[in-house]
N, C-alpha and C. Protein backbone atom coordinates (compact mmCIF):
# COMPACT_ATOMS: atom_id res chain seq x y z
N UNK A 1 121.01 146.87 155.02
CA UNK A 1 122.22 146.97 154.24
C UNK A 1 122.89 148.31 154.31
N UNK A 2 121.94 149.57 155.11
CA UNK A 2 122.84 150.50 155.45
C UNK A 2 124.20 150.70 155.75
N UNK A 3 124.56 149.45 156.54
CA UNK A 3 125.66 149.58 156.95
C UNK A 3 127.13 148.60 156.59
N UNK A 4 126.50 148.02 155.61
CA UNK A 4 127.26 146.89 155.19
C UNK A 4 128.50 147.45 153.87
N UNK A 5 129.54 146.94 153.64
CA UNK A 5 129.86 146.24 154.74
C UNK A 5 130.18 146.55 156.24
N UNK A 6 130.84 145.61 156.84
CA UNK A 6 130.81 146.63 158.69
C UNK A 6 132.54 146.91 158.30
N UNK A 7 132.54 147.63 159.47
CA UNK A 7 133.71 148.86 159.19
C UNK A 7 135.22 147.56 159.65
N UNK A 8 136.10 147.62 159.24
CA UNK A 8 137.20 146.90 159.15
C UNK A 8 137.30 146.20 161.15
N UNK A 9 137.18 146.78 162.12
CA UNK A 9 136.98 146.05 163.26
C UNK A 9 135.71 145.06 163.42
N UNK A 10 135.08 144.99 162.30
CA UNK A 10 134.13 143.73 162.61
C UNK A 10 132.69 144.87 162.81
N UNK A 11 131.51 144.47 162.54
CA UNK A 11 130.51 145.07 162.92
C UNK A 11 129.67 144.52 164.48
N UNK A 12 129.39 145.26 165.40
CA UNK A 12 129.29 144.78 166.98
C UNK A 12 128.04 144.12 166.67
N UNK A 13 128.35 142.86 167.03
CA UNK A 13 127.47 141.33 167.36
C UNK A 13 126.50 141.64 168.54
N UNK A 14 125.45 141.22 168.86
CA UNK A 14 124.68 141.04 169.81
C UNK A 14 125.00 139.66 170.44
N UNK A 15 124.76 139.29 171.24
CA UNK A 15 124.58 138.05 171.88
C UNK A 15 126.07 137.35 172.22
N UNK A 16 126.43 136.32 171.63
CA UNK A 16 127.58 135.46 171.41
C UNK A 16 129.11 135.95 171.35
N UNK A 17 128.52 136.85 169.88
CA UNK A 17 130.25 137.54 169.92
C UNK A 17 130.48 138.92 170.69
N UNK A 18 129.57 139.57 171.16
CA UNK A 18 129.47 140.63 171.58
C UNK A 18 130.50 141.00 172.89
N UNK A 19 131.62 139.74 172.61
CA UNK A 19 132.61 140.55 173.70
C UNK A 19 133.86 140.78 173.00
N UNK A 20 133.35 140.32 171.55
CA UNK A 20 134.67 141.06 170.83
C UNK A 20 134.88 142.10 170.39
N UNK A 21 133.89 143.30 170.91
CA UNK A 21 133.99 144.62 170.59
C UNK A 21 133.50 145.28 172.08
N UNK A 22 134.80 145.14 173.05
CA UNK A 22 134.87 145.59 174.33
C UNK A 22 134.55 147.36 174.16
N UNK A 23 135.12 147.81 173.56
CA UNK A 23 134.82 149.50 173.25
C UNK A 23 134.21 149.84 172.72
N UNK A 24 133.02 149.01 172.15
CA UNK A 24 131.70 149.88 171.48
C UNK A 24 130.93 149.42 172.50
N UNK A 25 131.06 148.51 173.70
CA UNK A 25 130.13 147.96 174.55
C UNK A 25 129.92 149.33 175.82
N UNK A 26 130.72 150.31 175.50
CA UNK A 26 130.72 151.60 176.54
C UNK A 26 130.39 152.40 175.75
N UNK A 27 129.91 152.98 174.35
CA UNK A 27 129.00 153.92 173.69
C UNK A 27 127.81 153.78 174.17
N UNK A 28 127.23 155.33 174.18
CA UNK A 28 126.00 155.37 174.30
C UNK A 28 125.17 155.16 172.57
N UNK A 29 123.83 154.37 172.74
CA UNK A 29 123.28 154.49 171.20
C UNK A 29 123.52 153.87 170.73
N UNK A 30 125.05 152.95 170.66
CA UNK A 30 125.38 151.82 169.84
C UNK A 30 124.83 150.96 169.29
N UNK A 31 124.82 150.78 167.67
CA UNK A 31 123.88 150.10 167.08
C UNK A 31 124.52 148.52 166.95
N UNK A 32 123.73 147.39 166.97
CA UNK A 32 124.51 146.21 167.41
C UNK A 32 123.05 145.21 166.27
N UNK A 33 124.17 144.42 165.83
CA UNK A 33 123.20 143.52 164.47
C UNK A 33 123.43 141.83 164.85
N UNK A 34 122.62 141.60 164.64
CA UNK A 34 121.84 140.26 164.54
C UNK A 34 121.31 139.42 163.66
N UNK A 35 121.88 138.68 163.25
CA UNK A 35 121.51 138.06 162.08
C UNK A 35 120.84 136.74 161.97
N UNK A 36 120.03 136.16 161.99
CA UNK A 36 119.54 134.88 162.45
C UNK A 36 118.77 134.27 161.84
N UNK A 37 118.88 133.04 161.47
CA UNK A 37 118.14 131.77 160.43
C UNK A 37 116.97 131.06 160.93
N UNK A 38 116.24 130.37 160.73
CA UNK A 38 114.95 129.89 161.21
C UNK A 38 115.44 128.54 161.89
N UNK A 39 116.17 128.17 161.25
CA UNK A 39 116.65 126.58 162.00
C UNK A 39 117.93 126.89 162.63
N UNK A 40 117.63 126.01 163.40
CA UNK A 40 119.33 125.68 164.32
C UNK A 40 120.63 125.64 163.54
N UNK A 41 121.47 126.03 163.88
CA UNK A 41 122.13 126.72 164.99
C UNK A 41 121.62 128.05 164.65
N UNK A 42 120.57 128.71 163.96
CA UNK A 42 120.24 130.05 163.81
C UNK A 42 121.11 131.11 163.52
N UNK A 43 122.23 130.53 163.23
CA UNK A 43 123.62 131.84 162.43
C UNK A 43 123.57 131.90 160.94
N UNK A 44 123.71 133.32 160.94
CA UNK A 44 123.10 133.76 159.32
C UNK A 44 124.96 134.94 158.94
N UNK A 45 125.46 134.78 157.64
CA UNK A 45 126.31 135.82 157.55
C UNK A 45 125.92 136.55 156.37
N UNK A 46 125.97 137.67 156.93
CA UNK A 46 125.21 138.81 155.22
C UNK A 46 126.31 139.10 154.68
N UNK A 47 126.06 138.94 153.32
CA UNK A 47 126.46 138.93 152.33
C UNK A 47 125.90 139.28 151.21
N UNK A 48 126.59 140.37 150.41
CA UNK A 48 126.28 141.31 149.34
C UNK A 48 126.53 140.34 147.96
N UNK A 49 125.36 140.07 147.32
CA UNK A 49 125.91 139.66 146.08
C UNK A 49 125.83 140.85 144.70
N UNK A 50 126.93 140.71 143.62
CA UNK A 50 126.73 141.40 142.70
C UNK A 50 127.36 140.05 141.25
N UNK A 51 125.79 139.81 140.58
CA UNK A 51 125.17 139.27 139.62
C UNK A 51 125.42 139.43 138.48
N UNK A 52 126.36 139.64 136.97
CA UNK A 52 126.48 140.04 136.10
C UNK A 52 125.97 138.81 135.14
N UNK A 53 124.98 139.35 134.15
CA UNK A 53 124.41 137.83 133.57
C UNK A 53 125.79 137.53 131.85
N UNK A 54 125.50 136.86 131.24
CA UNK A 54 125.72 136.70 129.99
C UNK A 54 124.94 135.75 128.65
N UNK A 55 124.56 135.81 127.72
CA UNK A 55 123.94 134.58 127.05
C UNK A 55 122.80 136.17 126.44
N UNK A 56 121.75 135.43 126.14
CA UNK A 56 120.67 136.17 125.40
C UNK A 56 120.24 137.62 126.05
N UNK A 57 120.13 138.54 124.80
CA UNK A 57 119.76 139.93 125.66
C UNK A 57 118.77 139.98 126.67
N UNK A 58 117.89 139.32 126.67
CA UNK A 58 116.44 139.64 127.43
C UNK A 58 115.50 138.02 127.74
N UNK A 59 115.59 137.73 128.68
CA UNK A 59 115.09 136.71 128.94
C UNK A 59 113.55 136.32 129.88
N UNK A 60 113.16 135.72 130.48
CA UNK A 60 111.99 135.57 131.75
C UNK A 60 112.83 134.11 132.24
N UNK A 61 112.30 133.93 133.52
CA UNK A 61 113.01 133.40 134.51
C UNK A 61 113.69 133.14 135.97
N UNK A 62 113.88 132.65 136.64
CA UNK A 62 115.15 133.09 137.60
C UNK A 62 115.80 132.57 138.15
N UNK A 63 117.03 133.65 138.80
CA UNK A 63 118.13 133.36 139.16
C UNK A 63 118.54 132.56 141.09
N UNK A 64 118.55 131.57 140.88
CA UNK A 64 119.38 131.19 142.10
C UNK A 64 120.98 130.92 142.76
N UNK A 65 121.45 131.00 143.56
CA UNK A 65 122.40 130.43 144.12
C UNK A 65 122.44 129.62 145.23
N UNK A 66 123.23 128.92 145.19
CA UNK A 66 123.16 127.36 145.94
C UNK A 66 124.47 127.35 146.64
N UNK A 67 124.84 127.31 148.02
CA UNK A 67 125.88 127.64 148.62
C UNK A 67 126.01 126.21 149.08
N UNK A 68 127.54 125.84 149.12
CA UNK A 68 127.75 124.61 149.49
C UNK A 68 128.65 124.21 150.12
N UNK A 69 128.93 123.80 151.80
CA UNK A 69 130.06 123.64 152.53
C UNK A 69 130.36 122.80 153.08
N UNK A 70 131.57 122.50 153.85
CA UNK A 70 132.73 121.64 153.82
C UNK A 70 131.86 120.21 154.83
N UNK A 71 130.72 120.41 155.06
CA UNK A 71 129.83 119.33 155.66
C UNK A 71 128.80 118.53 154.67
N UNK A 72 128.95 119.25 153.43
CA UNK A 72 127.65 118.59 152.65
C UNK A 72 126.59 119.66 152.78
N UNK A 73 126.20 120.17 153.71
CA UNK A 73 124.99 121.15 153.87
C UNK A 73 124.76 121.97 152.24
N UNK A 74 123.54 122.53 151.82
CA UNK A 74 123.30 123.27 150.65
C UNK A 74 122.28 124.26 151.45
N UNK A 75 122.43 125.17 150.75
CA UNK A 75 121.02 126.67 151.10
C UNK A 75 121.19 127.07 149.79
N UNK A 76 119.81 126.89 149.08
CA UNK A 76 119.46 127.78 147.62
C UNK A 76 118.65 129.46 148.39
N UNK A 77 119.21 130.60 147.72
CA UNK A 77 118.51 131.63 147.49
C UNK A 77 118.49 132.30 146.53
N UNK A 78 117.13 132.76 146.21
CA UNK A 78 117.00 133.52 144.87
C UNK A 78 117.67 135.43 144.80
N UNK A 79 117.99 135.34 143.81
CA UNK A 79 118.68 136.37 143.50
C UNK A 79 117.91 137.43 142.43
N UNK A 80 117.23 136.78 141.66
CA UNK A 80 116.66 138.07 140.37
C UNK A 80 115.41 137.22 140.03
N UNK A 81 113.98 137.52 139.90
CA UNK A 81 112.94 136.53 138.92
C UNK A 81 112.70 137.44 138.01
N UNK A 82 111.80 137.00 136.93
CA UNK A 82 111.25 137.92 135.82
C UNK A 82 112.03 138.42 134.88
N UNK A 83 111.66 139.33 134.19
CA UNK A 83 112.51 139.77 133.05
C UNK A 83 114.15 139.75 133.53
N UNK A 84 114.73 138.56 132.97
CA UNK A 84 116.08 139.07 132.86
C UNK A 84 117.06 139.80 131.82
N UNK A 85 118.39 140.41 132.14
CA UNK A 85 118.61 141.21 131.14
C UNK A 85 119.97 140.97 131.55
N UNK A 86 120.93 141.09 130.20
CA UNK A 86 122.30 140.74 130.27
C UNK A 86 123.15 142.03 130.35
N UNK A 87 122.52 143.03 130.08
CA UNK A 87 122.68 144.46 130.85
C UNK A 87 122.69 144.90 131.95
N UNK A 88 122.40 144.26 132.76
CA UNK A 88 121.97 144.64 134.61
C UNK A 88 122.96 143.79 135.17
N UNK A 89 123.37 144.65 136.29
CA UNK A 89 124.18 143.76 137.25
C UNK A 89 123.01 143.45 138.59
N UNK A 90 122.50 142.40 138.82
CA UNK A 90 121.84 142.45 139.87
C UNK A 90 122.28 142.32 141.11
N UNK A 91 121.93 143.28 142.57
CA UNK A 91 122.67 143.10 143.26
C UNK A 91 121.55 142.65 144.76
N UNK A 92 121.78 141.94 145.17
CA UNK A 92 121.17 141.77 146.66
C UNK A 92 122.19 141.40 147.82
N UNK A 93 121.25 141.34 149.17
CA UNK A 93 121.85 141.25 150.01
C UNK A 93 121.29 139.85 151.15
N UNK A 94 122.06 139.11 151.10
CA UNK A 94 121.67 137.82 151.58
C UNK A 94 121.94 137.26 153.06
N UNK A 95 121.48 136.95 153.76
CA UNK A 95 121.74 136.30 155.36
C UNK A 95 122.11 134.94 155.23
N UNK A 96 123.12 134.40 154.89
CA UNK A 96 123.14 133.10 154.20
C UNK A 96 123.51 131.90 155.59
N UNK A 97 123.06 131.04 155.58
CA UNK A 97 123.19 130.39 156.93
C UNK A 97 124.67 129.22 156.75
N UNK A 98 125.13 129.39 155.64
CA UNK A 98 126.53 128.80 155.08
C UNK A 98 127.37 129.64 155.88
N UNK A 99 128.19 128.96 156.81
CA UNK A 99 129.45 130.20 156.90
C UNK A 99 130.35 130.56 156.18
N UNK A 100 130.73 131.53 155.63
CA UNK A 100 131.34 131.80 154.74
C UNK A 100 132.86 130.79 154.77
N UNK A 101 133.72 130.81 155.54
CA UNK A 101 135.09 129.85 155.78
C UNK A 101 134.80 128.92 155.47
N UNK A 102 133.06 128.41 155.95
CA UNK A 102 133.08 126.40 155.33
C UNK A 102 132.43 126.39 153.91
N UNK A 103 132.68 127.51 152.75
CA UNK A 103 132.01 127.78 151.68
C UNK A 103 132.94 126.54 150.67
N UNK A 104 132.75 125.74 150.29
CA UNK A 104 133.10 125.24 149.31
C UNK A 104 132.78 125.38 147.60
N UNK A 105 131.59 125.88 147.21
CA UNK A 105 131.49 126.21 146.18
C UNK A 105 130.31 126.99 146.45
N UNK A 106 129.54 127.57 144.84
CA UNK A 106 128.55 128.74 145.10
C UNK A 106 128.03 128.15 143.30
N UNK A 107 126.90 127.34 143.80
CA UNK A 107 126.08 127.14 141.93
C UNK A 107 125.74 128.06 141.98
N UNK A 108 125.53 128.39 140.56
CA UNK A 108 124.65 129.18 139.55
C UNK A 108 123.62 128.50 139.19
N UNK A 109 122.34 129.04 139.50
CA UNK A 109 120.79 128.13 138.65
C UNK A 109 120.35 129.12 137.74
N UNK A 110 119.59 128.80 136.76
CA UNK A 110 118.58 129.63 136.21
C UNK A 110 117.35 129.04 135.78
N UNK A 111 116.69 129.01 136.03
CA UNK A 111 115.32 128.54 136.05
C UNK A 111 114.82 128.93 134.89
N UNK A 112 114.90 128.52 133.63
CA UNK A 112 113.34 129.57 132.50
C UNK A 112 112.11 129.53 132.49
N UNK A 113 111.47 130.33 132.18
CA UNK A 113 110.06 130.32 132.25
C UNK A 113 109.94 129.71 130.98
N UNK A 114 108.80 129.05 131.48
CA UNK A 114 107.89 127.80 130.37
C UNK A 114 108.04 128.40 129.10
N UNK A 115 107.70 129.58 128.47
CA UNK A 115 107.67 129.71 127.24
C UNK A 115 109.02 130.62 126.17
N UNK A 116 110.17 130.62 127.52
CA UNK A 116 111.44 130.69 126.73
C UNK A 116 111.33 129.77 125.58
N UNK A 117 112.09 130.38 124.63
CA UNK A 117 112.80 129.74 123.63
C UNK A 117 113.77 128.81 123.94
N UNK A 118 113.81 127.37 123.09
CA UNK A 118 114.12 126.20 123.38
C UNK A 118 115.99 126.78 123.28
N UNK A 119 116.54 127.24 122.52
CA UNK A 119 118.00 127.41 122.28
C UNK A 119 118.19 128.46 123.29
N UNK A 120 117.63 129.66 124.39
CA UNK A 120 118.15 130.51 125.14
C UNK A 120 118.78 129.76 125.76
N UNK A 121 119.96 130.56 126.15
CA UNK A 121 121.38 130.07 127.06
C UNK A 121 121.60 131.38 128.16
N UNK A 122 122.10 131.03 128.95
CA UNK A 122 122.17 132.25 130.17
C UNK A 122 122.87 131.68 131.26
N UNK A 123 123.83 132.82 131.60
CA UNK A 123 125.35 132.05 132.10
C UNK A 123 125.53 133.41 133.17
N UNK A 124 126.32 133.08 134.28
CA UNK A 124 127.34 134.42 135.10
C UNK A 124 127.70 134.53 134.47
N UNK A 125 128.13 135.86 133.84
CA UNK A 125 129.52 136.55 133.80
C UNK A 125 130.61 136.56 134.84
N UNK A 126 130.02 137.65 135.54
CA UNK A 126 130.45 138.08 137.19
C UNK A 126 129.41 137.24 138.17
N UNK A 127 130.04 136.52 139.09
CA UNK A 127 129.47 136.99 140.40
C UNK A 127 130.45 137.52 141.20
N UNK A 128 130.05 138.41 142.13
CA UNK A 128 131.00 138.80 143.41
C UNK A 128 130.18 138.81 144.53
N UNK A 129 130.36 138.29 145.91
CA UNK A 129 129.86 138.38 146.76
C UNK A 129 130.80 138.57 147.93
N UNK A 130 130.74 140.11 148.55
CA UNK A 130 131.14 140.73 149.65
C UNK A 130 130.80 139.65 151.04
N UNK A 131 131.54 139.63 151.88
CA UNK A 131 131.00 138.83 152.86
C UNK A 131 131.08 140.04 153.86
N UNK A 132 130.03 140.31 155.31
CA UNK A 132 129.66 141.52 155.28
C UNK A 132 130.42 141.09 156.80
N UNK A 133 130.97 140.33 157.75
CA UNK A 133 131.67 140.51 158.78
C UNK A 133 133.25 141.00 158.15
N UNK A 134 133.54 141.25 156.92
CA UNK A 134 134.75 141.51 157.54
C UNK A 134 135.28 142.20 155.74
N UNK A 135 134.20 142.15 155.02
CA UNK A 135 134.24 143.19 153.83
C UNK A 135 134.98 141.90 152.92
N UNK A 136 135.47 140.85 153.18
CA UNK A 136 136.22 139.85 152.05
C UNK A 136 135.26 139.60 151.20
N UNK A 137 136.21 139.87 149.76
CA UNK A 137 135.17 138.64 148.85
C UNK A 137 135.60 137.47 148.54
């Protein structure tokens, strides 16, 4: 995540796209990223999430998101477990195998742990998630 997001010309691709950055392909040292999923088609886009909770001060539990696009496809990843807190913005950084353009929606889960209290409630406030080819959120 050093380098994320990549700088407004796109961050230099290895493999596939790597002829869309003809002038970093003549630096010496050039650092070049790769992002890749376990299943086919193996394309992953990183993406910065930032998490703002709301509902009860202090909770146990956790947080997922569920990405969902214009094919039906879903990818759940977790975002925060354990003590949650409506004070913290949680932030990670995700390889999500959704492409961002075929994003149709983005659930919110929260999972409680078994011995929450039956009335805790716990909601986004914020989410924001940076998409890391090209800095959009």
């Amino acid at each position: 995540g050093d380098c994320f997001p990549c700088p407004q010309e796109g961050c230099p691709m290895m493999g596939h796209y790597a002829d869309r950055f003809p002038d970093k392909l003549k630096r010496v040292n050039q650092k070049y990223f790769l992002n890749t999923a376990a299943d086919p088609p193996f394309a992953t886009w990183r993406q910065k999430v930032f998490l703002k909770l709301s509902g009860v001060k202090k909770t146990r539990g956790d947080i997922n998101l569920v990405f969902h696009d214009t094919e039906g496809n879903t990818k759940e990843y977790e975002i925060a477990s354990g003590v949650l807190s409506q004070d913290e913005v949680y932030t990670k950084y995700l390889d999500v195998e959704i492409n961002p353009r075929n994003t149709t929606k983005i659930e919110f889960l929260w999972n409680k742990a078994i011995f929450t209290l039956l009335w805790a409630r716990l909601g986004a406030e914020t989410v924001n998630i940076i998409h890391g080819e090209d800095g959009r959120r």
